[in-house]
PDB file of N, CA and C in Angstrom:
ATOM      1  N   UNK A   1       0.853  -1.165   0.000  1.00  0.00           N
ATOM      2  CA  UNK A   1       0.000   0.000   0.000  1.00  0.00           C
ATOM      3  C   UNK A   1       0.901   1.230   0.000  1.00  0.00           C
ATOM      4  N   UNK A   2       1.295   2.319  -0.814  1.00  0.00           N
ATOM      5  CA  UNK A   2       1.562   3.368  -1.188  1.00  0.00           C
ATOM      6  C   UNK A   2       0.805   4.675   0.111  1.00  0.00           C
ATOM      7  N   UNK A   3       2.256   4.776   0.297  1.00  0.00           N
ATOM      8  CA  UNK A   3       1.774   6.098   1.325  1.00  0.00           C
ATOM      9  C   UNK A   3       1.888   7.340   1.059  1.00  0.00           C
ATOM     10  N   UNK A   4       0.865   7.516   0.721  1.00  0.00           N
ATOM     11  CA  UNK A   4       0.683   9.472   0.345  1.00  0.00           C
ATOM     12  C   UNK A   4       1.385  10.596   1.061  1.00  0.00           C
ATOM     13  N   UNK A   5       1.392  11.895   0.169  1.00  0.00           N
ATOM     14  CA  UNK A   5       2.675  12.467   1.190  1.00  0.00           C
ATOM     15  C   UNK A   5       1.876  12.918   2.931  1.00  0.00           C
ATOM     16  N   UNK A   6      -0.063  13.201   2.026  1.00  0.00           N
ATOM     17  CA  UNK A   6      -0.520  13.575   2.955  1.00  0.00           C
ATOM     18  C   UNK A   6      -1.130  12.559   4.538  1.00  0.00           C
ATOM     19  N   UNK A   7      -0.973  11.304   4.212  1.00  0.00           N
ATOM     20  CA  UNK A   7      -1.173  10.352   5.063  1.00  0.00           C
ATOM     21  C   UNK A   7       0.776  10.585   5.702  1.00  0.00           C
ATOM     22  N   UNK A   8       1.558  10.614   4.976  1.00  0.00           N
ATOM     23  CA  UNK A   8       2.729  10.785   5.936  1.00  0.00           C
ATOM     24  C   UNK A   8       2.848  11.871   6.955  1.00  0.00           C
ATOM     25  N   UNK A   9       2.282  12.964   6.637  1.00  0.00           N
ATOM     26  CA  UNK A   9       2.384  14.356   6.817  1.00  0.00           C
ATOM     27  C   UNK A   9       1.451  14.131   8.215  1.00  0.00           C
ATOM     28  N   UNK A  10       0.078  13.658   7.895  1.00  0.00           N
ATOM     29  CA  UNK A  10      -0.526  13.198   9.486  1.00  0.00           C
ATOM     30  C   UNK A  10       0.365  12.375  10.369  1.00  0.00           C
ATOM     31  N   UNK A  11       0.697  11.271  10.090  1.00  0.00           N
ATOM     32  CA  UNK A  11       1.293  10.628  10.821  1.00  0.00           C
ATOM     33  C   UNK A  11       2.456  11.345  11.740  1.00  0.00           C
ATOM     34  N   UNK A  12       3.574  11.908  10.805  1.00  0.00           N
ATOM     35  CA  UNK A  12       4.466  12.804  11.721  1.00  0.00           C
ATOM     36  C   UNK A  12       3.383  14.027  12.650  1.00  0.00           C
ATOM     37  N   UNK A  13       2.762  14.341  12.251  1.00  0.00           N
ATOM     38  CA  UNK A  13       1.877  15.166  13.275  1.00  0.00           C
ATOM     39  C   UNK A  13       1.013  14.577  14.801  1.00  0.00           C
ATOM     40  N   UNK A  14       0.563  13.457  13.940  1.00  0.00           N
ATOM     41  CA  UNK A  14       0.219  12.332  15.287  1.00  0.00           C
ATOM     42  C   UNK A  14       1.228  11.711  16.384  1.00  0.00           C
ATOM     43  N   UNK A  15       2.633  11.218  15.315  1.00  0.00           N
ATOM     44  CA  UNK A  15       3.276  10.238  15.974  1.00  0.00           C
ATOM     45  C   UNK A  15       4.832  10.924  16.313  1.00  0.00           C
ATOM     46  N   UNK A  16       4.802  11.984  15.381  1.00  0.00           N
ATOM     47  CA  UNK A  16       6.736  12.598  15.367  1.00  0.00           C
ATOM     48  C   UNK A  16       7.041  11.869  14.308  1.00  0.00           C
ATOM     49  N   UNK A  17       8.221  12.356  14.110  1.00  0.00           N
ATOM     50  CA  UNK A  17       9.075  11.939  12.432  1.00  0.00           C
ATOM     51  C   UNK A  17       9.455  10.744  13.186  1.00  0.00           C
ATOM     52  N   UNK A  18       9.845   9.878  14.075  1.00  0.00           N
ATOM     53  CA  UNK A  18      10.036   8.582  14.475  1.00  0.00           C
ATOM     54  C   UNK A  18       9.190   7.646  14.469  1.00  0.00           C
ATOM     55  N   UNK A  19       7.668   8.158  15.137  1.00  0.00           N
ATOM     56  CA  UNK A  19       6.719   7.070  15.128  1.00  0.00           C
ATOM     57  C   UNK A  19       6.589   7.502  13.729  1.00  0.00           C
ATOM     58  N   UNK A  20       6.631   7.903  13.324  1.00  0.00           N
ATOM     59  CA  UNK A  20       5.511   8.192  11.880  1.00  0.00           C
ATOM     60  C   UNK A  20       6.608   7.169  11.020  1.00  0.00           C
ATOM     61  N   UNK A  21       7.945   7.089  10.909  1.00  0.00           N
ATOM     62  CA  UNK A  21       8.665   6.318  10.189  1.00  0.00           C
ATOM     63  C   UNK A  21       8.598   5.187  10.296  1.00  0.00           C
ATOM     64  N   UNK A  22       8.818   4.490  12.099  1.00  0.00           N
ATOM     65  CA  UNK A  22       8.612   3.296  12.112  1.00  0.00           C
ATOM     66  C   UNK A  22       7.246   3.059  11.647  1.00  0.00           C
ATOM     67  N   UNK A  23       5.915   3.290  12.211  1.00  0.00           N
ATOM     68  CA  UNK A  23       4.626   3.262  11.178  1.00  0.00           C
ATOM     69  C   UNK A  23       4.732   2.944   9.802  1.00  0.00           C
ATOM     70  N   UNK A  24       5.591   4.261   9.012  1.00  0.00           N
ATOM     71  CA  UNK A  24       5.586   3.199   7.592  1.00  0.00           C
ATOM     72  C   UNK A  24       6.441   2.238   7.283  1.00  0.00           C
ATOM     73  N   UNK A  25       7.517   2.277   7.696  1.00  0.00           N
ATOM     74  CA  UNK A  25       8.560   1.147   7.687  1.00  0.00           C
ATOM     75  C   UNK A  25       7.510  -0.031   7.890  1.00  0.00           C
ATOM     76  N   UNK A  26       6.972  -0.535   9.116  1.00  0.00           N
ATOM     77  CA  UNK A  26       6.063  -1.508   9.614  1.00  0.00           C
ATOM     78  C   UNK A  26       5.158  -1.894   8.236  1.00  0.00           C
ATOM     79  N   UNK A  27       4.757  -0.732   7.934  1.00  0.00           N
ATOM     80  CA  UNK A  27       3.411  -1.226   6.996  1.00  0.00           C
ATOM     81  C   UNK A  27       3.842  -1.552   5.531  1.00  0.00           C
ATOM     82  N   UNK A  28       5.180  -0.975   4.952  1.00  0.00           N
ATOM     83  CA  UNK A  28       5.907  -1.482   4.078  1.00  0.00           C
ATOM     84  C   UNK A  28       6.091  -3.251   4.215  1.00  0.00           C
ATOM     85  N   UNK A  29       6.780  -3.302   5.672  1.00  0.00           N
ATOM     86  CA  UNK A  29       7.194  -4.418   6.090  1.00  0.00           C
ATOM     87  C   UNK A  29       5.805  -5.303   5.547  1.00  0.00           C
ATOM     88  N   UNK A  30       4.896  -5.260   6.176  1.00  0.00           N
ATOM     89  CA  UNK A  30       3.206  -5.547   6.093  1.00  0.00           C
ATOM     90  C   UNK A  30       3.297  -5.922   4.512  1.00  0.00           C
ATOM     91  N   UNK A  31       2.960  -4.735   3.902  1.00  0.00           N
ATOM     92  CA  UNK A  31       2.967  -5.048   2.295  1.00  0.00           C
ATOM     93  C   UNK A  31       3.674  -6.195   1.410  1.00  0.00           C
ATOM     94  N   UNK A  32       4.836  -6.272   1.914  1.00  0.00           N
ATOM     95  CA  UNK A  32       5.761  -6.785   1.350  1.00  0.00           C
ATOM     96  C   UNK A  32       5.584  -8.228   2.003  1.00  0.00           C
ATOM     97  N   UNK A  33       5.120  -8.880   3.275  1.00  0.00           N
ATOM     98  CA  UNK A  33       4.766 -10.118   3.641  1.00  0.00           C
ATOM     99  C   UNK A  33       3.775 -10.547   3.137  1.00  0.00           C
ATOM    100  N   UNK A  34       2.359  -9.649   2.956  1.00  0.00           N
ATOM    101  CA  UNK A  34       1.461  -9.617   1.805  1.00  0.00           C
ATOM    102  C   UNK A  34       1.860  -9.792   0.617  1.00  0.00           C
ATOM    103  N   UNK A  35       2.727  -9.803  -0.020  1.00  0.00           N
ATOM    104  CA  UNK A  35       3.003 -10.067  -1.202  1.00  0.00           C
ATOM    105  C   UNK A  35       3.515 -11.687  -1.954  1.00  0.00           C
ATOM    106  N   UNK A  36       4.668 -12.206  -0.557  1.00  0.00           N
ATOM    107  CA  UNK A  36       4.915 -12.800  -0.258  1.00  0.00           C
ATOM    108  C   UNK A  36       3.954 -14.212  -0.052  1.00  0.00           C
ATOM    109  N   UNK A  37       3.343 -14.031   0.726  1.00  0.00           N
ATOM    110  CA  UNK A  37       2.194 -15.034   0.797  1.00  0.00           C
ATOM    111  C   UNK A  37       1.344 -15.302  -0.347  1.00  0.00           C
ATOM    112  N   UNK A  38       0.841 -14.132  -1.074  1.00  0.00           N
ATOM    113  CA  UNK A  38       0.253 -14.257  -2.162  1.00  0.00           C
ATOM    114  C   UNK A  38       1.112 -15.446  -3.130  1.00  0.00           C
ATOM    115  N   UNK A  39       2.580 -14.897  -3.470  1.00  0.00           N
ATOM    116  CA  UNK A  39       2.826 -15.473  -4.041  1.00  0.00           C
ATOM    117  C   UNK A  39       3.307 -17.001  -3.969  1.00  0.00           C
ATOM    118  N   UNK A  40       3.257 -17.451  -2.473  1.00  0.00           N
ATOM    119  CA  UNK A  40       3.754 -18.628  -2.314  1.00  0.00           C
ATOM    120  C   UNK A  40       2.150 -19.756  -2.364  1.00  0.00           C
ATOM    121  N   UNK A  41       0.890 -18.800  -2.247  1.00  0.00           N
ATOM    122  CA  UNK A  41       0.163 -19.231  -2.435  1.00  0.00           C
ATOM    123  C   UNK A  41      -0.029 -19.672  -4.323  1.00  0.00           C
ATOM    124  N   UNK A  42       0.002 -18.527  -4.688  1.00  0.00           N
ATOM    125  CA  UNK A  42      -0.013 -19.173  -6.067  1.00  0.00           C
ATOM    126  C   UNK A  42       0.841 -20.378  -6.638  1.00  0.00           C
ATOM    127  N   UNK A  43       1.684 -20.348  -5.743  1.00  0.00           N
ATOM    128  CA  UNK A  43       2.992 -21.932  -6.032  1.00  0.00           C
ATOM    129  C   UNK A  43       2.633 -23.097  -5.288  1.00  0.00           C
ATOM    130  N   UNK A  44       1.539 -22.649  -3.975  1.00  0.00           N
ATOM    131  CA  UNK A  44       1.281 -23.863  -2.950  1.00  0.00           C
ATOM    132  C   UNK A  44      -0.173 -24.610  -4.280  1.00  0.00           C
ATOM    133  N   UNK A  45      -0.608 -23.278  -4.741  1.00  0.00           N
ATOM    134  CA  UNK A  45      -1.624 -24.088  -6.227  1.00  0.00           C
ATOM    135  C   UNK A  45      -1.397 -24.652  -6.815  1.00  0.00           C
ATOM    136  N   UNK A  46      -0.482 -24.138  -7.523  1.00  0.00           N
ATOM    137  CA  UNK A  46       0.421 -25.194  -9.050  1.00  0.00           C
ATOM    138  C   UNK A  46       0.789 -26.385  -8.385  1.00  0.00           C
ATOM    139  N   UNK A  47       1.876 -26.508  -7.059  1.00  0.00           N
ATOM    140  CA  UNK A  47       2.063 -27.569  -6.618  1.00  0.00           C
ATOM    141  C   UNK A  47       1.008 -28.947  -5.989  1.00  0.00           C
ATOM    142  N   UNK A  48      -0.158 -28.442  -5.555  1.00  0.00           N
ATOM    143  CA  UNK A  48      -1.062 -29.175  -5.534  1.00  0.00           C
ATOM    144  C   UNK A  48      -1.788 -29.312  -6.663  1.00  0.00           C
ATOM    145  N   UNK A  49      -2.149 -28.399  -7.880  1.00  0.00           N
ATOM    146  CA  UNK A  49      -2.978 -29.434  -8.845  1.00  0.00           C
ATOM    147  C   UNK A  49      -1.687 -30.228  -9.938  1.00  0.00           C
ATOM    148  N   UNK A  50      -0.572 -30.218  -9.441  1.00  0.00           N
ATOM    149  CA  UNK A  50       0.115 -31.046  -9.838  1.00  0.00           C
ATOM    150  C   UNK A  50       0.301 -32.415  -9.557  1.00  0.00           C
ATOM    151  N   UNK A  51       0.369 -32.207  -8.227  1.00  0.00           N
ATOM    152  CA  UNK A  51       0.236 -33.426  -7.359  1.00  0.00           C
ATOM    153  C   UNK A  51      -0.997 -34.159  -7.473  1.00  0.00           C
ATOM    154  N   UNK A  52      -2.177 -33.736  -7.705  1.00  0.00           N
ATOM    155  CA  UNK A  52      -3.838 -34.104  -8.171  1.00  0.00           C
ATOM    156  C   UNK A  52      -3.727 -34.455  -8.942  1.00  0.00           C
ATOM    157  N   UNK A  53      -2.993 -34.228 -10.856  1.00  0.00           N
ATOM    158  CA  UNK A  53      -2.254 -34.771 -11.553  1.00  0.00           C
ATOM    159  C   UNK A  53      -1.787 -35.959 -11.164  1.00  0.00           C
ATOM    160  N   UNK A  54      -0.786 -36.364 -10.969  1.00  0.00           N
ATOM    161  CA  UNK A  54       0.237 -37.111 -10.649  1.00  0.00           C
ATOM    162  C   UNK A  54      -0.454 -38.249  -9.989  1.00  0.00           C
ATOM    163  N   UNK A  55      -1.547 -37.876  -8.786  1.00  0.00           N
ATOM    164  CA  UNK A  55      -2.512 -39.661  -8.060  1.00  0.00           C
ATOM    165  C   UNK A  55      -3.540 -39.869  -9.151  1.00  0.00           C
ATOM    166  N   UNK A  56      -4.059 -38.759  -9.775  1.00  0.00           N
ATOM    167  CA  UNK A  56      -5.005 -39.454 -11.043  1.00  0.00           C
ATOM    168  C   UNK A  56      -4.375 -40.352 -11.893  1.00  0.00           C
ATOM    169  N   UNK A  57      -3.113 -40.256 -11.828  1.00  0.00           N
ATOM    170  CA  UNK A  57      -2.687 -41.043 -13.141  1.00  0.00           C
ATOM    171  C   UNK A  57      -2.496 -42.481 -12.105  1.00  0.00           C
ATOM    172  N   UNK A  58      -1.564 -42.127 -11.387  1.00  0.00           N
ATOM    173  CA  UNK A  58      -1.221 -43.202 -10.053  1.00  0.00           C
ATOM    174  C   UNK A  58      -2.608 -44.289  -9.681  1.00  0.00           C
ATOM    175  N   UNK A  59      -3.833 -43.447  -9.377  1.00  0.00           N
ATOM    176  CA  UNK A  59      -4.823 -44.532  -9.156  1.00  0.00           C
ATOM    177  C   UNK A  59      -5.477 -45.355 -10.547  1.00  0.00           C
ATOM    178  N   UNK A  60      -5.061 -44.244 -11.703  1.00  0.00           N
ATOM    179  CA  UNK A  60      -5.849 -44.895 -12.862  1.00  0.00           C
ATOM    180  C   UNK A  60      -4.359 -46.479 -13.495  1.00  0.00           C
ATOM    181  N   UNK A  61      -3.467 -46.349 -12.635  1.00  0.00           N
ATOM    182  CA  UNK A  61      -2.462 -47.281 -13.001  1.00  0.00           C
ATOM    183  C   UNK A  61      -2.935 -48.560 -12.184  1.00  0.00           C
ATOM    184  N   UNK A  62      -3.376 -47.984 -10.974  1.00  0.00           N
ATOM    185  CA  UNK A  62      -3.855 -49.080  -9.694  1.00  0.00           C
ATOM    186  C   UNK A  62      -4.938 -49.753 -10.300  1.00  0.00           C
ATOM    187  N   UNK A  63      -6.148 -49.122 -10.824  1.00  0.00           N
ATOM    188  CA  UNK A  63      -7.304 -49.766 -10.894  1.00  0.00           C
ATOM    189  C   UNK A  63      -6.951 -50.601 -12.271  1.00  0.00           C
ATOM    190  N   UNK A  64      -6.103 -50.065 -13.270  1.00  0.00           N
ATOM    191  CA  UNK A  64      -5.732 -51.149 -14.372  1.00  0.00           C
ATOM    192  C   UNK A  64      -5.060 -52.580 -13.905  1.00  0.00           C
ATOM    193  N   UNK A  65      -4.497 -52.594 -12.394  1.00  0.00           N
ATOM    194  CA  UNK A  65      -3.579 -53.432 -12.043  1.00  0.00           C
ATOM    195  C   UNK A  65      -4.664 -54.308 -11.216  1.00  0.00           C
ATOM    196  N   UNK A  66      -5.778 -53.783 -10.337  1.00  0.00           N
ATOM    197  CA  UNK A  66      -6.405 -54.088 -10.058  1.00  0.00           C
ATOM    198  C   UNK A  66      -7.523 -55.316 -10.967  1.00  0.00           C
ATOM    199  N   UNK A  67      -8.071 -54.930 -12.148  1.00  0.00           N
ATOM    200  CA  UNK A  67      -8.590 -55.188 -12.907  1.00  0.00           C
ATOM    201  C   UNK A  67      -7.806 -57.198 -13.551  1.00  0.00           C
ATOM    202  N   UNK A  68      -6.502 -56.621 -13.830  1.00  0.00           N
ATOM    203  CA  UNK A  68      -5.588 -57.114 -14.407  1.00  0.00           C
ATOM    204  C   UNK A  68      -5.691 -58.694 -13.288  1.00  0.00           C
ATOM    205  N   UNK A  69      -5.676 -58.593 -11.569  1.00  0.00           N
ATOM    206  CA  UNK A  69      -5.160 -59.197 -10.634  1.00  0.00           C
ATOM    207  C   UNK A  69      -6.558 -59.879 -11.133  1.00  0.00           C
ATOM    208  N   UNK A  70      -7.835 -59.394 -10.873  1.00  0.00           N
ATOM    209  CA  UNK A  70      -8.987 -59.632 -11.092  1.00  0.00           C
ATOM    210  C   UNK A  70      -9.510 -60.985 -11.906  1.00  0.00           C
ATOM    211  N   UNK A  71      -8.954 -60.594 -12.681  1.00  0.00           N
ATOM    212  CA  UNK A  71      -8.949 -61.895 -14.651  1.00  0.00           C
ATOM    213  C   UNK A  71      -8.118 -62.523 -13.959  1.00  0.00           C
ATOM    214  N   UNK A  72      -7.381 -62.722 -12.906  1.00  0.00           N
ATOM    215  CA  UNK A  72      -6.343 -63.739 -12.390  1.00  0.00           C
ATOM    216  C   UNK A  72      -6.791 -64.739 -11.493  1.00  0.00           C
ATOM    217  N   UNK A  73      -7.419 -64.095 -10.753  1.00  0.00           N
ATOM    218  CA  UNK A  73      -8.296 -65.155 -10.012  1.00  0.00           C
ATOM    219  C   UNK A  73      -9.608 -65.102 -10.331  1.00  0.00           C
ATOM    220  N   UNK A  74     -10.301 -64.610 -11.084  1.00  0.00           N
ATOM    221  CA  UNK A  74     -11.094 -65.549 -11.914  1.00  0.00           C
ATOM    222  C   UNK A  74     -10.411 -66.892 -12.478  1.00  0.00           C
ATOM    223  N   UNK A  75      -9.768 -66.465 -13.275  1.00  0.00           N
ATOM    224  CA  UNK A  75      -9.168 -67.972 -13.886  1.00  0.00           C
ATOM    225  C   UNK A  75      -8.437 -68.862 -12.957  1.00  0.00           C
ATOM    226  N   UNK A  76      -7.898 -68.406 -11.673  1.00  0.00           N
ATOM    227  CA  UNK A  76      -7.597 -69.316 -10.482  1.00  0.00           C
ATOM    228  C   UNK A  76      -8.886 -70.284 -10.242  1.00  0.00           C
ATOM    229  N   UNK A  77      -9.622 -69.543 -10.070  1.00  0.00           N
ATOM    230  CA  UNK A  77     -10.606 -70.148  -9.275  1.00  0.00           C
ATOM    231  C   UNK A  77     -11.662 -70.990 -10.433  1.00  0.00           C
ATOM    232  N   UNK A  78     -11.611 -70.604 -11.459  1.00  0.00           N
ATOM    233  CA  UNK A  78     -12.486 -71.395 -12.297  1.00  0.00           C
ATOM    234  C   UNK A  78     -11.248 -72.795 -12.590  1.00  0.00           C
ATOM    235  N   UNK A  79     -10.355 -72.725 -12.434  1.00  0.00           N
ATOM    236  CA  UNK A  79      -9.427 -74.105 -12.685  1.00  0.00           C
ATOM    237  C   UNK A  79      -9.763 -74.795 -11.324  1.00  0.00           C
ATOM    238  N   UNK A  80      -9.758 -74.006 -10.125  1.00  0.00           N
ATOM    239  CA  UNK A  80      -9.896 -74.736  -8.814  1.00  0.00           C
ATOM    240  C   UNK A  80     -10.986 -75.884  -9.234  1.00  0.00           C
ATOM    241  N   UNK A  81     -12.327 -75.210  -9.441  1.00  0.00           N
ATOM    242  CA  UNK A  81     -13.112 -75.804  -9.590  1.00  0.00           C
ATOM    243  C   UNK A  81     -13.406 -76.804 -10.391  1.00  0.00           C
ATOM    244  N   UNK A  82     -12.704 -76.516 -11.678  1.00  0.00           N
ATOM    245  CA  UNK A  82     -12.401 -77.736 -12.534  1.00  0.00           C
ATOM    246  C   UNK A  82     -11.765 -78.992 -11.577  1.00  0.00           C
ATOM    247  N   UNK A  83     -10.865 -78.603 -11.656  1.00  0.00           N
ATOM    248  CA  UNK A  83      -9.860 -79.859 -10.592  1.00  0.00           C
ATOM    249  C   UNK A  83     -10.895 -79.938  -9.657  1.00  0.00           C
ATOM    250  N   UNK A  84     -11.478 -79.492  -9.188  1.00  0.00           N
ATOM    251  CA  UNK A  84     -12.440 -80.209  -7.735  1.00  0.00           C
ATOM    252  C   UNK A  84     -13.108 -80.738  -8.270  1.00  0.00           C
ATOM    253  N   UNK A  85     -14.004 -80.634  -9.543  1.00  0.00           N
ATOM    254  CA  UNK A  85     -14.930 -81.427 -10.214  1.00  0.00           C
ATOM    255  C   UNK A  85     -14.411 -82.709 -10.046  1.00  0.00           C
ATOM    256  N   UNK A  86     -13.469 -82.771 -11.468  1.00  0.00           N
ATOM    257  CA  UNK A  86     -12.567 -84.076 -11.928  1.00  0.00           C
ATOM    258  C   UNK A  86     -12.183 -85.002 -10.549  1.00  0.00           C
ATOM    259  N   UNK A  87     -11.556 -84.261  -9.613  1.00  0.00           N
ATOM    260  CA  UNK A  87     -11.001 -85.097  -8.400  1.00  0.00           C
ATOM    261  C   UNK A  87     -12.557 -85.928  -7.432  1.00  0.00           C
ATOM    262  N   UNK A  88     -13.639 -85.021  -7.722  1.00  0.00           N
ATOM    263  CA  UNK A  88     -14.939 -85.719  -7.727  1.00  0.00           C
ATOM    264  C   UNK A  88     -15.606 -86.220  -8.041  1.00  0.00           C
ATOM    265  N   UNK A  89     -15.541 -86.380  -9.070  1.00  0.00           N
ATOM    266  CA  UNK A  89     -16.289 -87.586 -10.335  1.00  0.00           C
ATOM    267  C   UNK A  89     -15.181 -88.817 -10.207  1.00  0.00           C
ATOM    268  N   UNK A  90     -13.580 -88.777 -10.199  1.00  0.00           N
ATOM    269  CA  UNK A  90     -12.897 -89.754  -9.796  1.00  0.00           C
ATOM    270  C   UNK A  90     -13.418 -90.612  -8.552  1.00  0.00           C
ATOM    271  N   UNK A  91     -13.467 -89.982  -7.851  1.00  0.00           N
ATOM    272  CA  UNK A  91     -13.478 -90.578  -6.220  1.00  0.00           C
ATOM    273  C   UNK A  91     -14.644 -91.043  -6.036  1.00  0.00           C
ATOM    274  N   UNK A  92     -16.125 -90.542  -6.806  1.00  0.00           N
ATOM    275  CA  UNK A  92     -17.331 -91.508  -7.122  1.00  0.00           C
ATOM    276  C   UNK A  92     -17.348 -92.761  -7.762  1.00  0.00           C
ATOM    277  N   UNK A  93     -16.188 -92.600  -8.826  1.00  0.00           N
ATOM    278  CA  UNK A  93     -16.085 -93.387  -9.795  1.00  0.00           C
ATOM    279  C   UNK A  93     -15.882 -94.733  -9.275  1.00  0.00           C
ATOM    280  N   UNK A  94     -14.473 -94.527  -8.039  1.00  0.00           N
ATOM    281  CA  UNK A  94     -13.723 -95.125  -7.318  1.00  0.00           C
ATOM    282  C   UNK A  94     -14.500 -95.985  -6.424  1.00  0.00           C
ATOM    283  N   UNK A  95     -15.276 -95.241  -5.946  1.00  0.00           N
ATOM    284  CA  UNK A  95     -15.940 -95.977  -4.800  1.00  0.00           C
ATOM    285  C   UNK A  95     -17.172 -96.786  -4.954  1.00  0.00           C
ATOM    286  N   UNK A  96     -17.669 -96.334  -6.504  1.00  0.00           N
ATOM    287  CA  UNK A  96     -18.421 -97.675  -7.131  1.00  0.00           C
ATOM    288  C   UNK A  96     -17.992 -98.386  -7.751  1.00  0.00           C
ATOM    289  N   UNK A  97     -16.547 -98.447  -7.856  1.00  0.00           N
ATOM    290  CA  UNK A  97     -16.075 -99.352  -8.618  1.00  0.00           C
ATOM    291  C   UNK A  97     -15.925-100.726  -7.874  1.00  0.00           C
ATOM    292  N   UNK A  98     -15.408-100.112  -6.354  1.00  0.00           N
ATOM    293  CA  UNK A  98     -15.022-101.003  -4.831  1.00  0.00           C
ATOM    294  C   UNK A  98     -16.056-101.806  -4.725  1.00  0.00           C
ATOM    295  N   UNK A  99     -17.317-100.303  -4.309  1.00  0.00           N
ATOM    296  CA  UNK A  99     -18.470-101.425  -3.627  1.00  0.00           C
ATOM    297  C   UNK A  99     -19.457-102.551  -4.940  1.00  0.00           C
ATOM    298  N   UNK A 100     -19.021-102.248  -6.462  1.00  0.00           N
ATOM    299  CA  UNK A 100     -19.024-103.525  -7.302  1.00  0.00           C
ATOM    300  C   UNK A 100     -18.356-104.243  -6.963  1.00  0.00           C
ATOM    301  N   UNK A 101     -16.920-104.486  -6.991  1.00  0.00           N
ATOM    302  CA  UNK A 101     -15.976-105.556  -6.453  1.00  0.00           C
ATOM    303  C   UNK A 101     -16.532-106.037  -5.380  1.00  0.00           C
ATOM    304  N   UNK A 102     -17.275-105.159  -3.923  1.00  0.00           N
ATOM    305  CA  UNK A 102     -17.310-106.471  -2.802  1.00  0.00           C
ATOM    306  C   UNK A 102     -18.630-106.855  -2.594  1.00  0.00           C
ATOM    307  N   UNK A 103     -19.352-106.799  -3.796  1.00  0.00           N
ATOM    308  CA  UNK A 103     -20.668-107.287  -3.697  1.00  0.00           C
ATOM    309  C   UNK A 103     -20.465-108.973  -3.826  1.00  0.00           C
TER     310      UNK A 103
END
């Protein structure tokens, strides 16, 4: 904020040429931390929709991997079941084959 000669001109009248200096010194100071923030805010932005970037791609890698694991045990489990079939139709097979023999 820009200090007019006539806002200076009060101040030394209010405060003396000392307070009135430190006063603007301070509010310079002020300005200039204001500025500061602004701009680290505009970088704390970029850096987060970058980073928002960066897990969109990250989760859209997960859910492909996800997907991927998915078709894996499907086909685990549809072989399980095969083999449990087969190992069950054997073991019927088996055991009428016996109780023919000890008739």
């Amino acid at each position: 904020m820009p200090i007019t000669p006539q806002l200076s001109r009060k101040f030394q009248q209010l405060l003396g040429p000392e307070g009135a200096l430190e006063l603007m010194q301070w509010m310079q100071q002020t300005d200039a931390r204001s500025a500061d923030f602004t701009e680290l805010r505009s970088t704390m932005r970029a850096d987060i929709a970058e980073l928002r970037q960066e897990m969109q791609v990250g989760f859209a890698k997960l859910h492909a991997e996800m997907a991927h694991l998915e078709i894996r045990f499907e086909r685990r489990f549809r072989d399980l079941i095969k083999w449990s079939f087969v190992f069950w139709v054997g073991a019927v097979g088996a055991i009428a084959a016996l109780a023919g023999l000890l008739r």
